[in-house]
Protein backbone atom coordinates (compact mmCIF):
# COMPACT_ATOMS: atom_id res chain seq x y z
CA UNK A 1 13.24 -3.26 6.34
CA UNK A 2 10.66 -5.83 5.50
CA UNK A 3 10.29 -6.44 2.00
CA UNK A 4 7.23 -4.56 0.79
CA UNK A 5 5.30 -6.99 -1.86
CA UNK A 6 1.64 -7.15 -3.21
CA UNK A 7 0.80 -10.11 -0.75
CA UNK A 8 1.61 -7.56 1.89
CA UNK A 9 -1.53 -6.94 4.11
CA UNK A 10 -2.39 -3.21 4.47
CA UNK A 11 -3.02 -2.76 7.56
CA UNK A 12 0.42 -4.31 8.37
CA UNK A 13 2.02 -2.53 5.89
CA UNK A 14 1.03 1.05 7.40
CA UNK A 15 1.47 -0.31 11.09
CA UNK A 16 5.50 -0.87 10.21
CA UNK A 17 5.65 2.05 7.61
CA UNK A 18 2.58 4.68 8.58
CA UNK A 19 4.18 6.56 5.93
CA UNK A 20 3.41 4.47 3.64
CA UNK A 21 -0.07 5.74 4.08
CA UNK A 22 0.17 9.05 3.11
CA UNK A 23 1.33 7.64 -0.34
CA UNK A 24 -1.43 5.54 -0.37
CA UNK A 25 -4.16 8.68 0.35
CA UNK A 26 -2.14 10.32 -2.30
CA UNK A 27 -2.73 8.06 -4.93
CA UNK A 28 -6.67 8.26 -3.95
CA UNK A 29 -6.18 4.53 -1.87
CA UNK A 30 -8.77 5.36 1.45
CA UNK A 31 -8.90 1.45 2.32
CA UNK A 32 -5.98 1.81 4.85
CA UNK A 33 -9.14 3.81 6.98
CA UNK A 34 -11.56 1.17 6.39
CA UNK A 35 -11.38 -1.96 8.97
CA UNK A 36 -12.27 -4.59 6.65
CA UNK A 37 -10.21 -3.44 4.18
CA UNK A 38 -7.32 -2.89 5.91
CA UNK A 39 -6.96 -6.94 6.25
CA UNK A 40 -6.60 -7.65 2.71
CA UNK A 41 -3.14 -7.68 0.62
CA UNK A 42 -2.11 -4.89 -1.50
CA UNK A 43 -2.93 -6.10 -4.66
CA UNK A 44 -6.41 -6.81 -3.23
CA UNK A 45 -6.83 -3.54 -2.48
CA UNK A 46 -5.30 -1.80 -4.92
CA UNK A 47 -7.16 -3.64 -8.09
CA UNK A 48 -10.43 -3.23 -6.16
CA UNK A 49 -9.84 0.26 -6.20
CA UNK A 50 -8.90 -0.36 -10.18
CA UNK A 51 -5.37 -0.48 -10.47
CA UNK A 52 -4.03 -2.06 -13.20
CA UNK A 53 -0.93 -5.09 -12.31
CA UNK A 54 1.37 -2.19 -14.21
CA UNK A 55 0.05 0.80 -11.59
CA UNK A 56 0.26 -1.74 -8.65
CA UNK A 57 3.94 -2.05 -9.27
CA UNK A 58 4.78 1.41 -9.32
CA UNK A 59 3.01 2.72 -6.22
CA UNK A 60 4.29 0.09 -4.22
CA UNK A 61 7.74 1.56 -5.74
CA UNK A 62 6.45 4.35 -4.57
CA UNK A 63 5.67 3.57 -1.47
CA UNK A 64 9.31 2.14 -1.20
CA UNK A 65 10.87 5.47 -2.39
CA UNK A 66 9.01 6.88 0.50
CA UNK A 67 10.17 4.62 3.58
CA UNK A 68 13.56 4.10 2.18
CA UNK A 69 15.93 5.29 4.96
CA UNK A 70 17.83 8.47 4.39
């Protein structure tokens, strides 16, 4: 498993994990739909959508809790 940090690009975050996604649409995150958006890192997209640095951290927890293997 790649590790999953802010610098992460979206769009190649959901093409390794697309479950990763759904944690993303759950948290009210629709830039993994939107092309241009899709390019930029995590934290890029994340604080544009106005996350703080605090809520970054925990959804991409989150989003590790999710694709962790079972």
């Amino acid at each position: 498993m790649k590790e999953i940090t802010k610098n992460m690009k979206i769009l190649d975050l959901v093409n390794e994990y697309p479950e990763a996604a759904e944690v993303l649409f759950e948290a009210g995150i629709h830039c993994v739909g939107c092309h241009l958006a899709a390019n930029e890192s995590l934290e890029q997209g994340l604080s544009a959508h106005g996350l703080t640095e605090k809520e970054i951290d925990d959804l991409i927890e989150k989003i590790k809790e999710k694709i962790k293997p079972k």
